[in-house]
N, C-alpha and C. Protein backbone atom coordinates (compact mmCIF):
# COMPACT_ATOMS: atom_id res chain seq x y z
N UNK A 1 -21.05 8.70 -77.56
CA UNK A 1 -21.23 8.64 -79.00
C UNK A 1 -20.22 9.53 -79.69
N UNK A 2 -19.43 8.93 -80.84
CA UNK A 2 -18.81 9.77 -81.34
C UNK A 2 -19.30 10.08 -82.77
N UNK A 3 -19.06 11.07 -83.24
CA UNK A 3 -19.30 11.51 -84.47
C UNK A 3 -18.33 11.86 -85.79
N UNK A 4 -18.74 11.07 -86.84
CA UNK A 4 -17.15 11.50 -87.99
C UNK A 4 -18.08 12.26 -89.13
N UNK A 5 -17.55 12.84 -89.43
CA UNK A 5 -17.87 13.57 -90.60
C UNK A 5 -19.65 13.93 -90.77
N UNK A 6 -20.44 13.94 -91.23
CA UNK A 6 -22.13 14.57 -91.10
C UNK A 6 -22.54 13.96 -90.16
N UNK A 7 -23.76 14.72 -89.57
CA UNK A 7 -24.25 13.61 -88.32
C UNK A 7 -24.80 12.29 -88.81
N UNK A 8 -24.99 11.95 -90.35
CA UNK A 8 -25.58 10.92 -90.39
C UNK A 8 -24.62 9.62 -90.17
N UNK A 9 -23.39 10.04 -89.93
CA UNK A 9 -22.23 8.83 -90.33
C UNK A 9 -21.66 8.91 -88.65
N UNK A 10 -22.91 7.88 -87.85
CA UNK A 10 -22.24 7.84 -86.42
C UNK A 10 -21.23 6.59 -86.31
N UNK A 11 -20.60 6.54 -85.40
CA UNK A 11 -19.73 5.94 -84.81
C UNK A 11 -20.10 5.31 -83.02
N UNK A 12 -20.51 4.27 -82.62
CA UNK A 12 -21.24 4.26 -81.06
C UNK A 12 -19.99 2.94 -80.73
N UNK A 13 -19.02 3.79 -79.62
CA UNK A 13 -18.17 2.90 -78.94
C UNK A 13 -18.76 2.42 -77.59
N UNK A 14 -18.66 0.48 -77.41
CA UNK A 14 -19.11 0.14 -76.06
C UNK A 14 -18.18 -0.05 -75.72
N UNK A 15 -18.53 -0.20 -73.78
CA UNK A 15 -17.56 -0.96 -73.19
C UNK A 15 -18.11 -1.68 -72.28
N UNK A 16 -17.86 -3.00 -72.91
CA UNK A 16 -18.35 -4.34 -72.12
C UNK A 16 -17.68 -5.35 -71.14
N UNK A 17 -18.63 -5.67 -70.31
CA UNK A 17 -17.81 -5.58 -68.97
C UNK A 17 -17.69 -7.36 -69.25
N UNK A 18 -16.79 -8.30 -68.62
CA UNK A 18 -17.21 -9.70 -68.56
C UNK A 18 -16.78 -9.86 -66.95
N UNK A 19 -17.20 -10.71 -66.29
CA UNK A 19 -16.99 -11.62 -64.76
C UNK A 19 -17.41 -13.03 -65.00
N UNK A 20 -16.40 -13.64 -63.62
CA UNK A 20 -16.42 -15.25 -63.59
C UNK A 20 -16.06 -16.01 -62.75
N UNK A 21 -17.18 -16.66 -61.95
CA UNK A 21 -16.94 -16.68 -60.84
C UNK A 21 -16.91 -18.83 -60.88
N UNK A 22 -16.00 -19.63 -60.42
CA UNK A 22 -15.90 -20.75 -60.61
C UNK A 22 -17.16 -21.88 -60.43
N UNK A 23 -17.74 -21.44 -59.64
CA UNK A 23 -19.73 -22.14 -58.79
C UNK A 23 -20.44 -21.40 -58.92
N UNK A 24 -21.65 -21.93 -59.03
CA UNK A 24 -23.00 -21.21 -58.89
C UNK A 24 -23.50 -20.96 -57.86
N UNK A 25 -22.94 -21.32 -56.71
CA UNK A 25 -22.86 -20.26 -55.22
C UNK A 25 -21.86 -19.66 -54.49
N UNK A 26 -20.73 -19.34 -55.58
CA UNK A 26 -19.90 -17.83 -55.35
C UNK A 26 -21.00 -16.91 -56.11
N UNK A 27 -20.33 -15.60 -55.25
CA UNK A 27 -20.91 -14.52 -55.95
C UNK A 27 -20.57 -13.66 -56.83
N UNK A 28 -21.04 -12.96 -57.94
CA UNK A 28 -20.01 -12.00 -58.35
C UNK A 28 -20.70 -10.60 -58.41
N UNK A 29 -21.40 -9.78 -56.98
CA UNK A 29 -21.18 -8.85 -56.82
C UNK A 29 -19.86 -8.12 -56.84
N UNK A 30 -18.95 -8.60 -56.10
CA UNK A 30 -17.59 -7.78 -56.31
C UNK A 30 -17.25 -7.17 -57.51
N UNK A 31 -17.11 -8.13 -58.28
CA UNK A 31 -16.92 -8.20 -59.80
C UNK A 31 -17.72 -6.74 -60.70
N UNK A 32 -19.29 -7.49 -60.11
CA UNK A 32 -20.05 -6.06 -60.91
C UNK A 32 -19.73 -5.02 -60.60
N UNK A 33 -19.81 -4.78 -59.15
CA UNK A 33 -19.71 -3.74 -58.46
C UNK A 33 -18.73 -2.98 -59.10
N UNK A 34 -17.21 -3.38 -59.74
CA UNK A 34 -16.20 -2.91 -60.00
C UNK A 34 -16.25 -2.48 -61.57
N UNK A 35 -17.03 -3.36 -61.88
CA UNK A 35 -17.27 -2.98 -63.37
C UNK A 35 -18.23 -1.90 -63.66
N UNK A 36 -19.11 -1.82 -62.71
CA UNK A 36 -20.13 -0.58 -62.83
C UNK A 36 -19.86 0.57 -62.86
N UNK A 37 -18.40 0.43 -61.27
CA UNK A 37 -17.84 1.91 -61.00
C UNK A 37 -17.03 2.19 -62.20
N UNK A 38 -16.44 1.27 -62.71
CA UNK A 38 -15.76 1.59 -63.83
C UNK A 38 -16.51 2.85 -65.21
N UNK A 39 -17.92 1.74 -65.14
CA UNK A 39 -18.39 2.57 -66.54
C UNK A 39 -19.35 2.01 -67.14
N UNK A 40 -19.04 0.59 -67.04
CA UNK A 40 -19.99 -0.31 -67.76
C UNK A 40 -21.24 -0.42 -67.43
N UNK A 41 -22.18 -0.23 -68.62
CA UNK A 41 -23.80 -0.25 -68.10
C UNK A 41 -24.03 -1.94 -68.16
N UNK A 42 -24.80 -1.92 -67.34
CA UNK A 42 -25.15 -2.92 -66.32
C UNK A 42 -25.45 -4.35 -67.62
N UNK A 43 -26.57 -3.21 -68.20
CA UNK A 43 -27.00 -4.43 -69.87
C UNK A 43 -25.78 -4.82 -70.74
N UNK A 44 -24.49 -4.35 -70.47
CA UNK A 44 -23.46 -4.64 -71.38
C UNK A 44 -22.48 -5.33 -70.51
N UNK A 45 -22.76 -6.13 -69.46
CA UNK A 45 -22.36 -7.38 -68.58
C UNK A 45 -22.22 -8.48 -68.81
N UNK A 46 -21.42 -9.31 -69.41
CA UNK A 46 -21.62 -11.30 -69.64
C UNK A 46 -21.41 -11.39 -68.32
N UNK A 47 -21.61 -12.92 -68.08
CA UNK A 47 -20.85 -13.69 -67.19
C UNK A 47 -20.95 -15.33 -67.28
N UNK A 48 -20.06 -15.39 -66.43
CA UNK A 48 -19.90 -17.12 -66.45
C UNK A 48 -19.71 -17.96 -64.71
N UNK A 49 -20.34 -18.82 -64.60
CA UNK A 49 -20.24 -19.32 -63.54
C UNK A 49 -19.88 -20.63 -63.87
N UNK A 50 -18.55 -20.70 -63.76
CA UNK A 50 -17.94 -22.19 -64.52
C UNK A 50 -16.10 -22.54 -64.08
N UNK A 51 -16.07 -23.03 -63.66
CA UNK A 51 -13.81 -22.77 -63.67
C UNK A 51 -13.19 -22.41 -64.84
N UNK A 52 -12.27 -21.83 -64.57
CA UNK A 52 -11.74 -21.13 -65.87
C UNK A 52 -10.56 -22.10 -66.65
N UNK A 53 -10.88 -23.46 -65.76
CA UNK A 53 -10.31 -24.38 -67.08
C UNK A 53 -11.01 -25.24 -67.98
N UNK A 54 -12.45 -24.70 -67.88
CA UNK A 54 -13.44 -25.27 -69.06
C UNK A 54 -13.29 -24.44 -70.03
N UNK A 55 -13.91 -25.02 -71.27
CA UNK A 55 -13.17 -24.71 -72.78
C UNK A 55 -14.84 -24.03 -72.78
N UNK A 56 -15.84 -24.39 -72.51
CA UNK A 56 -17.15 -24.02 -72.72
C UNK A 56 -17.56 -22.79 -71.94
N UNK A 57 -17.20 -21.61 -72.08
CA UNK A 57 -17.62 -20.41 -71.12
C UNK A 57 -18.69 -19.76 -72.25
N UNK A 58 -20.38 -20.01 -72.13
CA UNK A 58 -21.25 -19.01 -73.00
C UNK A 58 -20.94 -17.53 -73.00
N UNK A 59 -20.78 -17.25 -72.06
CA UNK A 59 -20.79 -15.74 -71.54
C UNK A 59 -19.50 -15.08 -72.17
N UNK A 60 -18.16 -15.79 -72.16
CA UNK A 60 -16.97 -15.26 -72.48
C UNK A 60 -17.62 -15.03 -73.98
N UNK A 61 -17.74 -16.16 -74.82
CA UNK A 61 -18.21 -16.18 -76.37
C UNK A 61 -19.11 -15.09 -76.78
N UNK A 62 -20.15 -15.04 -75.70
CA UNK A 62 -21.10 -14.12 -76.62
C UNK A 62 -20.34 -12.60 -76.30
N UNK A 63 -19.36 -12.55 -75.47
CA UNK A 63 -19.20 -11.00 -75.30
C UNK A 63 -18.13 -10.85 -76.45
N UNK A 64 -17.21 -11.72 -76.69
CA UNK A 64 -16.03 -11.67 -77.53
C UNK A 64 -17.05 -11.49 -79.06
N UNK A 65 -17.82 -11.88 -79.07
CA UNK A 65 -18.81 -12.16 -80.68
C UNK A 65 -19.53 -10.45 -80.60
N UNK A 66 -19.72 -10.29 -79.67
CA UNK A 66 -20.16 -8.62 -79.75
C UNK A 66 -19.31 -7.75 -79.56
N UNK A 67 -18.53 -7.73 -79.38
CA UNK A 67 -17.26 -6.42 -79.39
C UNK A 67 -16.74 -6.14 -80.67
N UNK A 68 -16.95 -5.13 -81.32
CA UNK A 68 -16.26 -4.53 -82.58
C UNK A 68 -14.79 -3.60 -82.59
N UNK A 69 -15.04 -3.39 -83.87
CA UNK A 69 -13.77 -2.54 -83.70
C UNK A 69 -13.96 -1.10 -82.69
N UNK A 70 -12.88 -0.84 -82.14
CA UNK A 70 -13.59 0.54 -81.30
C UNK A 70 -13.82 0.57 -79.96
N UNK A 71 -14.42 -0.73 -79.87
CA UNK A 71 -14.93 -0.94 -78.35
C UNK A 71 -13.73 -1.43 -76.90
N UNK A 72 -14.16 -1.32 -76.17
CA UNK A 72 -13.37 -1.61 -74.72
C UNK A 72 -14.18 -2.81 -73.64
N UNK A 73 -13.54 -3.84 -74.00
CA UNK A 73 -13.58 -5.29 -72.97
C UNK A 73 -13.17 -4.72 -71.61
N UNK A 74 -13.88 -5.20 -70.42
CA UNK A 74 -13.17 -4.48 -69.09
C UNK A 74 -13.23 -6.16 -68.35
N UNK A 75 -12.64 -6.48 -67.67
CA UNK A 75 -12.83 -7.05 -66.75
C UNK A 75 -12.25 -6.65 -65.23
N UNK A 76 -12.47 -7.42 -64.07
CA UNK A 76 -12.05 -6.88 -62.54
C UNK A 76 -10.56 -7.59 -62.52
N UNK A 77 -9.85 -8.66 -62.92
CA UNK A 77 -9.18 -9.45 -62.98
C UNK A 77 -8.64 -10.14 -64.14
N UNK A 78 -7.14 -10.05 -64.67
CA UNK A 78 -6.98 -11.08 -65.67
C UNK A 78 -7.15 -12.46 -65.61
N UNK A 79 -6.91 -12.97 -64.32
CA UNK A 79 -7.60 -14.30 -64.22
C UNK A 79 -9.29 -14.75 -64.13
N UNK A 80 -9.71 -13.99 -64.34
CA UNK A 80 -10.77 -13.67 -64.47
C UNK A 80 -11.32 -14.33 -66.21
N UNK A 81 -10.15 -14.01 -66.93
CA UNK A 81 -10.80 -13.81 -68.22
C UNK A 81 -10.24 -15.46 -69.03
N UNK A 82 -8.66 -14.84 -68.78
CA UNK A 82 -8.02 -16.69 -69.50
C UNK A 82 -8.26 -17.40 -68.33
N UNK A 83 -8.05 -18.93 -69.36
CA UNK A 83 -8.27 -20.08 -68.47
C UNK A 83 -6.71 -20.50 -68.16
N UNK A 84 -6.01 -19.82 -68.99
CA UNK A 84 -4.08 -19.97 -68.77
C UNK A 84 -3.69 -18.74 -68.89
N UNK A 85 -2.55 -18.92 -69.19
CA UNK A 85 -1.66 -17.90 -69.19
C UNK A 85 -1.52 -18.12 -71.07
N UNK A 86 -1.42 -18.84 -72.39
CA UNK A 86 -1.67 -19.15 -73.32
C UNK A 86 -3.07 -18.62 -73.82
N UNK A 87 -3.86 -18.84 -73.03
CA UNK A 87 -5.24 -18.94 -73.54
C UNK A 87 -5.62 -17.25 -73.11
N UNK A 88 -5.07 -16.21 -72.36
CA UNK A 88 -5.00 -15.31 -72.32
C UNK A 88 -4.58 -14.29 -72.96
N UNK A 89 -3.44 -14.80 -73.86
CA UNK A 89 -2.75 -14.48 -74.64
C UNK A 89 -2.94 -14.57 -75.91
N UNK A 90 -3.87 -14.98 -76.43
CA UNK A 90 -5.01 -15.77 -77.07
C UNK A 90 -5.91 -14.57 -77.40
N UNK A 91 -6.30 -14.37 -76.55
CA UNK A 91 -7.46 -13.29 -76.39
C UNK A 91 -7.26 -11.88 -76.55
N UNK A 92 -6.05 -11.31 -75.78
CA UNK A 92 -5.66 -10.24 -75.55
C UNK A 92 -5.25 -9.61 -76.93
N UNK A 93 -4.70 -10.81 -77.70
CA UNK A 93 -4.11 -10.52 -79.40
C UNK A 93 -4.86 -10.52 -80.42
N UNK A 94 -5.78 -11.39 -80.00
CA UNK A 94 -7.06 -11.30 -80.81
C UNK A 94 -7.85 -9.74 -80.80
N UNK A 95 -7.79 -9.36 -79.52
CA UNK A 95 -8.50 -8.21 -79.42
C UNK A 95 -7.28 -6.75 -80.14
N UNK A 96 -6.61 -6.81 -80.06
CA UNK A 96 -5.49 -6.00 -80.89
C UNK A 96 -5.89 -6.23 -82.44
N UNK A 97 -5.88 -7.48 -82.97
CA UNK A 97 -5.94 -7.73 -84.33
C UNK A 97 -7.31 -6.91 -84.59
N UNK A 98 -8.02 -6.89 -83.69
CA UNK A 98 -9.58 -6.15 -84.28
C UNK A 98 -10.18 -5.13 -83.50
N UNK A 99 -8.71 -4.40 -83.30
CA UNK A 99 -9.04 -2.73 -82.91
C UNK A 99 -9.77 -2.74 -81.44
N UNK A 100 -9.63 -3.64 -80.58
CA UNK A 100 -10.33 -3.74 -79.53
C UNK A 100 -9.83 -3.29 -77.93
N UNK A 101 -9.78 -2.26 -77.31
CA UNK A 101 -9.16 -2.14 -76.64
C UNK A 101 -9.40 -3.22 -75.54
N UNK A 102 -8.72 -3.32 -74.13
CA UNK A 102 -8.87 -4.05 -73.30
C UNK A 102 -8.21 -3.33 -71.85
N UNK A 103 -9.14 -3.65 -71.20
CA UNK A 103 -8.99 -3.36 -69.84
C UNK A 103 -9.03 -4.20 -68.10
N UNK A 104 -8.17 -4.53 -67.20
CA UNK A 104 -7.95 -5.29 -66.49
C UNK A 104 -8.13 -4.41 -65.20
N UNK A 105 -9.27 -3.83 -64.60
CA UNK A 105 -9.41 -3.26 -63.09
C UNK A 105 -8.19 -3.01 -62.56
N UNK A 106 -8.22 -4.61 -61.32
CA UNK A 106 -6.83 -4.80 -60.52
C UNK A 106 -5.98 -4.79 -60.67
N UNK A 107 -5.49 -5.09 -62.24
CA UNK A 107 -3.83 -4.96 -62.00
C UNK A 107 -3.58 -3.89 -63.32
N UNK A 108 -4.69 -2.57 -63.23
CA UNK A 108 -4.11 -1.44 -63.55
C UNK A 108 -3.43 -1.60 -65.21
N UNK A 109 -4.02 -2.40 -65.90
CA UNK A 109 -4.11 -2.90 -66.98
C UNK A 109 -5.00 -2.01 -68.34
N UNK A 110 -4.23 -0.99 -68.92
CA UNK A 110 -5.46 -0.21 -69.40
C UNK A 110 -4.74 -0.05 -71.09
N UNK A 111 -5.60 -0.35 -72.20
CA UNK A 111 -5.20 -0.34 -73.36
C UNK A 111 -5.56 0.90 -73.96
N UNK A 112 -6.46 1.71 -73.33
CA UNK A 112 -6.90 3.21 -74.26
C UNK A 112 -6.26 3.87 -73.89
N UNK A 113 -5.00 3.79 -72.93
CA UNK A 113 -3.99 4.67 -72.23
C UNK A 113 -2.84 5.16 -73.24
N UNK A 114 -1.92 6.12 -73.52
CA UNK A 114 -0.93 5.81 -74.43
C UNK A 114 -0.30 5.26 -74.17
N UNK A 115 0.34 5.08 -72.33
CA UNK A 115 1.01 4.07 -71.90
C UNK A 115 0.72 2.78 -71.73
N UNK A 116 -0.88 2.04 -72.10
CA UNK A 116 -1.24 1.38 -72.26
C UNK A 116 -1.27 0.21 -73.49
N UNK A 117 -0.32 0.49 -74.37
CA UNK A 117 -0.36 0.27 -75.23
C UNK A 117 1.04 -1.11 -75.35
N UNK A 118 1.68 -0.73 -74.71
CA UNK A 118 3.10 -1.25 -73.72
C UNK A 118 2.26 -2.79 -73.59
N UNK A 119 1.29 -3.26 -73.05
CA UNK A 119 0.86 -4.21 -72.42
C UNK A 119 0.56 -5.03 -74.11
N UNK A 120 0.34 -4.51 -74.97
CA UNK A 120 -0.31 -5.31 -76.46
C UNK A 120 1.08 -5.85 -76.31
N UNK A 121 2.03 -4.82 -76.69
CA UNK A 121 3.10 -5.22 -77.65
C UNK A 121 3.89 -6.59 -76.50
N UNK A 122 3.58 -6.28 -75.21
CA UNK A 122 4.38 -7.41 -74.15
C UNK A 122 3.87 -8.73 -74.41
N UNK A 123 2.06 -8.68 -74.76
CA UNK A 123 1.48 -9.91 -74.99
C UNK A 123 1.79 -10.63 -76.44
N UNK A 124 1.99 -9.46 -77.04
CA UNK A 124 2.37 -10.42 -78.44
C UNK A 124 3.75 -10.88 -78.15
N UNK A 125 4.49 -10.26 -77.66
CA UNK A 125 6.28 -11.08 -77.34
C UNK A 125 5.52 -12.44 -76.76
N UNK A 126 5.12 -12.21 -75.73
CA UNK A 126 4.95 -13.37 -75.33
C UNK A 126 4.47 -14.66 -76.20
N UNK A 127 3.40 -14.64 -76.83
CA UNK A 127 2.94 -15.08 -77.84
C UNK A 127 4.03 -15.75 -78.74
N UNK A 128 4.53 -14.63 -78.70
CA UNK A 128 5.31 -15.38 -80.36
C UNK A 128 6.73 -16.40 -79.29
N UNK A 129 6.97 -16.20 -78.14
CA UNK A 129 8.04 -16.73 -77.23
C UNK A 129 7.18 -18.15 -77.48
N UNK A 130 6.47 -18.15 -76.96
CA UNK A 130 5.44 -19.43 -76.59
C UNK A 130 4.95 -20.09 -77.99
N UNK A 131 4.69 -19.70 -79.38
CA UNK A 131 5.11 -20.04 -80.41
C UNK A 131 6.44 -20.49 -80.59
N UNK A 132 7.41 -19.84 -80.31
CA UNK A 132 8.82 -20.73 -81.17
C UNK A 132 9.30 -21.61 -79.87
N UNK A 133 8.92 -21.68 -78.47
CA UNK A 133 8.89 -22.69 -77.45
C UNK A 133 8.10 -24.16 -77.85
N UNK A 134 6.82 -23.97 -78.85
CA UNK A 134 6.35 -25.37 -78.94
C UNK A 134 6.76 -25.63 -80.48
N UNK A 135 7.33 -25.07 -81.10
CA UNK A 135 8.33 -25.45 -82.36
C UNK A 135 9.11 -26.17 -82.37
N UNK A 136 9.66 -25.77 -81.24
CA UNK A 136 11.18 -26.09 -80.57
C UNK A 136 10.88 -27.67 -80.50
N UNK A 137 9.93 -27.62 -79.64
CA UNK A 137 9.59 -28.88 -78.83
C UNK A 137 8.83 -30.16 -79.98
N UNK A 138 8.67 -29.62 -81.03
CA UNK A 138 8.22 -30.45 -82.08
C UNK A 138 9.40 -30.81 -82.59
N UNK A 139 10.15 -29.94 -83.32
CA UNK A 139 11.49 -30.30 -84.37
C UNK A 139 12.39 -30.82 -82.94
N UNK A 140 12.24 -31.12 -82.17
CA UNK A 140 13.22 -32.04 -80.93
C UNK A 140 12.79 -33.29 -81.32
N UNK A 141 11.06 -33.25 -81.55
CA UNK A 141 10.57 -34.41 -81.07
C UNK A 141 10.39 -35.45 -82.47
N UNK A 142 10.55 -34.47 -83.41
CA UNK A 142 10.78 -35.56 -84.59
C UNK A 142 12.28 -35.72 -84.87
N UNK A 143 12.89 -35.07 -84.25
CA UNK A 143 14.41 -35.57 -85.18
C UNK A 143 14.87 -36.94 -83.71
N UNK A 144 13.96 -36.68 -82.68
CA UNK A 144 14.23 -37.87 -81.66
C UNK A 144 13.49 -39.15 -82.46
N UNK A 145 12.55 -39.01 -82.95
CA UNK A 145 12.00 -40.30 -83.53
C UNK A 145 12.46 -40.91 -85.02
N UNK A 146 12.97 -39.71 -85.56
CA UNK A 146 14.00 -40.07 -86.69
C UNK A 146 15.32 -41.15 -86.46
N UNK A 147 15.96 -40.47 -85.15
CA UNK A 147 16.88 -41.03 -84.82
C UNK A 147 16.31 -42.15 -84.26
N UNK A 148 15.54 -42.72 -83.69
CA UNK A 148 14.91 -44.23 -83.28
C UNK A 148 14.40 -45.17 -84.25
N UNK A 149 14.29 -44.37 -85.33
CA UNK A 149 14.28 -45.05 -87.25
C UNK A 149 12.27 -45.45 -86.99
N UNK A 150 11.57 -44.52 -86.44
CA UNK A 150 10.55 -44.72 -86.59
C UNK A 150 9.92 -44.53 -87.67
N UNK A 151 9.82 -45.61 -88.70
CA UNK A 151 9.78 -44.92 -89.70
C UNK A 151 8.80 -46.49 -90.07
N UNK A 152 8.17 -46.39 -91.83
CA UNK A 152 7.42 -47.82 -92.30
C UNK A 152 6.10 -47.41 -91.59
N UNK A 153 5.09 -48.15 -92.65
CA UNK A 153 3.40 -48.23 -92.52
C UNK A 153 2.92 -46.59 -93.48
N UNK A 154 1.49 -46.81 -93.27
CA UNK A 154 1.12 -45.47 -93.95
C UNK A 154 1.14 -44.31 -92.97
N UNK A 155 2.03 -42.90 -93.85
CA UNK A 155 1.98 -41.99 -92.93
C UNK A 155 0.70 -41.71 -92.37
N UNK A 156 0.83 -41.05 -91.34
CA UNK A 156 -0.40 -40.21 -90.93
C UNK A 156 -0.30 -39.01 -91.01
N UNK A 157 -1.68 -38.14 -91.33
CA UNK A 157 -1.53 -36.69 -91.39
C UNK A 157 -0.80 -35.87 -90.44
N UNK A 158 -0.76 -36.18 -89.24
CA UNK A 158 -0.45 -35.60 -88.19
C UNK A 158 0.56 -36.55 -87.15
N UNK A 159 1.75 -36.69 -87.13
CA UNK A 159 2.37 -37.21 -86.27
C UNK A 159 2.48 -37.43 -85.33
N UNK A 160 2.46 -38.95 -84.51
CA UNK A 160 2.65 -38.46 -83.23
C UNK A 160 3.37 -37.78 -82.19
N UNK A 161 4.18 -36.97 -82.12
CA UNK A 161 4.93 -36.15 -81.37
C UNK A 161 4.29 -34.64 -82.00
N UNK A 162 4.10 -34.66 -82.78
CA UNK A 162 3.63 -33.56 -83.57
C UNK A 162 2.12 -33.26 -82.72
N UNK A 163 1.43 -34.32 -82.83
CA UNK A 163 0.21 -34.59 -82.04
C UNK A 163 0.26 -34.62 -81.00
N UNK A 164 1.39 -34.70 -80.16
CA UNK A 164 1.35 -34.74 -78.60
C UNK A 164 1.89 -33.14 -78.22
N UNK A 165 2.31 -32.74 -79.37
CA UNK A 165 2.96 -31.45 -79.21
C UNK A 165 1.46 -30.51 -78.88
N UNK A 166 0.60 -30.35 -80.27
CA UNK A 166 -0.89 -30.05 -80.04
C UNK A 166 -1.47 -30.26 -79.14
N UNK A 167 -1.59 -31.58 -78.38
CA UNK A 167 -2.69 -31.67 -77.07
C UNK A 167 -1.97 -30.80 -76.26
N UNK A 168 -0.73 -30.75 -75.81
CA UNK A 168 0.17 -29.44 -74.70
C UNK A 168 -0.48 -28.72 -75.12
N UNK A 169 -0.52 -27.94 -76.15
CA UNK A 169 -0.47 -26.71 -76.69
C UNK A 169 -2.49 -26.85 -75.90
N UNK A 170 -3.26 -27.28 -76.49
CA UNK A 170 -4.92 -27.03 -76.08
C UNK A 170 -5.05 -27.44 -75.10
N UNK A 171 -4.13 -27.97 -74.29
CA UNK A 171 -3.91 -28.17 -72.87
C UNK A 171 -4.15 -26.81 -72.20
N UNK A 172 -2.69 -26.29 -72.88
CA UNK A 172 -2.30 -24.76 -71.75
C UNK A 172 -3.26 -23.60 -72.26
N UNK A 173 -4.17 -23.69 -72.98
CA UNK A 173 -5.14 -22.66 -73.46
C UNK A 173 -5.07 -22.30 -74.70
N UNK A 174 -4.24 -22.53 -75.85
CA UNK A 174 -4.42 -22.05 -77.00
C UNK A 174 -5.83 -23.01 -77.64
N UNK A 175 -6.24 -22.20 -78.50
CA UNK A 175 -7.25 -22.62 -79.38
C UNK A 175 -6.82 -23.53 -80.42
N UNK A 176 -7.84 -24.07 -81.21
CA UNK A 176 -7.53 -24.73 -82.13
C UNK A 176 -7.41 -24.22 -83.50
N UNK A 177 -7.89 -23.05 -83.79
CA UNK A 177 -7.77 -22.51 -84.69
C UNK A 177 -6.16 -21.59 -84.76
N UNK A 178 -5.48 -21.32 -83.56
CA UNK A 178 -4.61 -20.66 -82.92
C UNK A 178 -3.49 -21.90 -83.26
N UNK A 179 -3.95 -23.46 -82.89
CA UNK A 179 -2.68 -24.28 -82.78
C UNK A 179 -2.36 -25.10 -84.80
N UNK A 180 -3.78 -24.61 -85.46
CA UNK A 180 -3.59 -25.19 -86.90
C UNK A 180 -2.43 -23.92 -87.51
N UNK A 181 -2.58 -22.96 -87.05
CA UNK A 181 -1.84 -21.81 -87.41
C UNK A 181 -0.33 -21.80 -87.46
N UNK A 182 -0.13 -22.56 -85.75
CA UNK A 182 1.02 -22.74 -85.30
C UNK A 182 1.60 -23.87 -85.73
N UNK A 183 1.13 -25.12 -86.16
CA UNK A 183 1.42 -25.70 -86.10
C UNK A 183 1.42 -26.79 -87.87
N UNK A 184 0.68 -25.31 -88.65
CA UNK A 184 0.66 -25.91 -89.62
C UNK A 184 -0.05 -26.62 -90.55
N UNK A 185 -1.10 -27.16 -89.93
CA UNK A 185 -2.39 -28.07 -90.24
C UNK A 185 -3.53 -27.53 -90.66
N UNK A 186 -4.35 -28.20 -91.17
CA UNK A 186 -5.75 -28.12 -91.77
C UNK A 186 -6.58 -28.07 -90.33
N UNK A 187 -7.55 -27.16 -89.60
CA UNK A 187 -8.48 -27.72 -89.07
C UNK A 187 -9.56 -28.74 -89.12
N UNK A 188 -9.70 -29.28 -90.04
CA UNK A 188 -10.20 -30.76 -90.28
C UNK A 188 -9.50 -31.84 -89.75
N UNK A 189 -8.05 -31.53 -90.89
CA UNK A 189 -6.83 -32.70 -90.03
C UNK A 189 -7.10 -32.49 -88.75
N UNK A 190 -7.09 -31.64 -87.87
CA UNK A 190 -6.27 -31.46 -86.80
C UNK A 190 -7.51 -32.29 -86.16
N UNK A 191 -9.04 -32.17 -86.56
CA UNK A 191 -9.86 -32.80 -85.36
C UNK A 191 -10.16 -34.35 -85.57
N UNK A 192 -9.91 -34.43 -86.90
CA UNK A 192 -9.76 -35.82 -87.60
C UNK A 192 -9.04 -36.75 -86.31
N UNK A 193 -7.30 -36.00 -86.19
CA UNK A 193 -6.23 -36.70 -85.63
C UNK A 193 -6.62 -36.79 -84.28
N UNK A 194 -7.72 -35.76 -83.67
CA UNK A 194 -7.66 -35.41 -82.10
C UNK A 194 -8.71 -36.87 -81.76
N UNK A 195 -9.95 -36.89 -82.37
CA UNK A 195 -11.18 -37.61 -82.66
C UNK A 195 -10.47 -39.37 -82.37
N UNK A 196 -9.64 -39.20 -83.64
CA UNK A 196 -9.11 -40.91 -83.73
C UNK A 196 -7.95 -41.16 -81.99
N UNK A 197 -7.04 -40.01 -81.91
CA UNK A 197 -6.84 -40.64 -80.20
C UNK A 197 -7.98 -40.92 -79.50
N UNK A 198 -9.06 -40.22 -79.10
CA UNK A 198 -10.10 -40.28 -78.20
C UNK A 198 -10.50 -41.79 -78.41
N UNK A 199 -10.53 -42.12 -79.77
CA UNK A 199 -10.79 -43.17 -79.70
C UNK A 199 -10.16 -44.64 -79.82
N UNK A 200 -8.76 -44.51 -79.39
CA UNK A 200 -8.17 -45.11 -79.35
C UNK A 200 -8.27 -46.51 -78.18
């Protein structure tokens, strides 16, 4: 518990542990075990028993929805946490934007460190690399369909190359709220356009 100014004005930093193990008959003692020694009380544990290329993890959600500013995410493993290498990146920045430290066991991954701090600023490069990489790959992909004179009928909100650019993108783990950002769009449009392929 920390304390700022009179005792009535507390401050209570957690640190919440998450694990994830792909079946519901793997185990994730290991996991706890590592998170316990770490620090984490046992009641401040999610988990998920699911592959980490499902979009539906309860456990990831409710721990990300309870962490405030202040607090420390731990996990045993970064693969552990993203379902990509995008979708990790995702997370890790998110938790920066809202004061959140983060911590990775195994690979010695520590954000409350001063030298720890090195690892935010690497994930946001990355981030923004992997932003102007699917830019790239859009303004290629319309000036290729320009040049094929695809052109005539009523536009659509969302183009197709533009739209094929997006499914990559929620392919490799970014969110959708992450790819309207990137990419420009209304989240309505964007599920409008996703909805009408499905049903194509």
């Amino acid at each position: 518990m920390l304390q700022y100014g009179n005792y009535t004005n507390k401050v209570f930093r957690m640190i919440i542990g998450y694990m994830r193990v792909s079946t519901e008959d793997q185990d994730t003692q290991l996991q706890k075990d590592a998170l316990l020694k770490y620090g984490v009380d046992e009641r401040n544990i999610y988990q998920d028993k699911v592959s980490g290329i499902k979009d539906n993890r309860d456990g990831l959600a409710k721990a990300l929805e309870y962490l405030q500013s202040g607090d420390t995410l731990v996990v045993w493993k970064l693969d552990r946490l993203g379902r990509s290498l995008a979708h990790l990146i995702s997370i890790i920045n998110d938790l920066k934007e809202k004061d959140i430290s983060f911590v990775s066991i195994t690979e010695g991954m520590d954000t409350t460190t001063a030298s720890g701090e090195l690892f935010f600023h690497i994930f946001g490069a990355l981030a923004q690399f992997e932003r102007s990489l699917i830019q790239q790959r859009v303004r290629a992909g319309l000036e290729s369909a320009r040049a094929k004179g695809r052109v005539g009928g009523r536009p659509r909100a969302i183009d197709d190359e533009k739209l094929e650019a997006i499914k990559e993108a929620l392919a490799n783990g970014m969110s959708k709220a992450a790819a309207c950002r990137t990419f420009g769009v209304k989240r309505s449009t964007l599920i409008d356009s996703l909805n009408r392929l499905e049903n194509q």
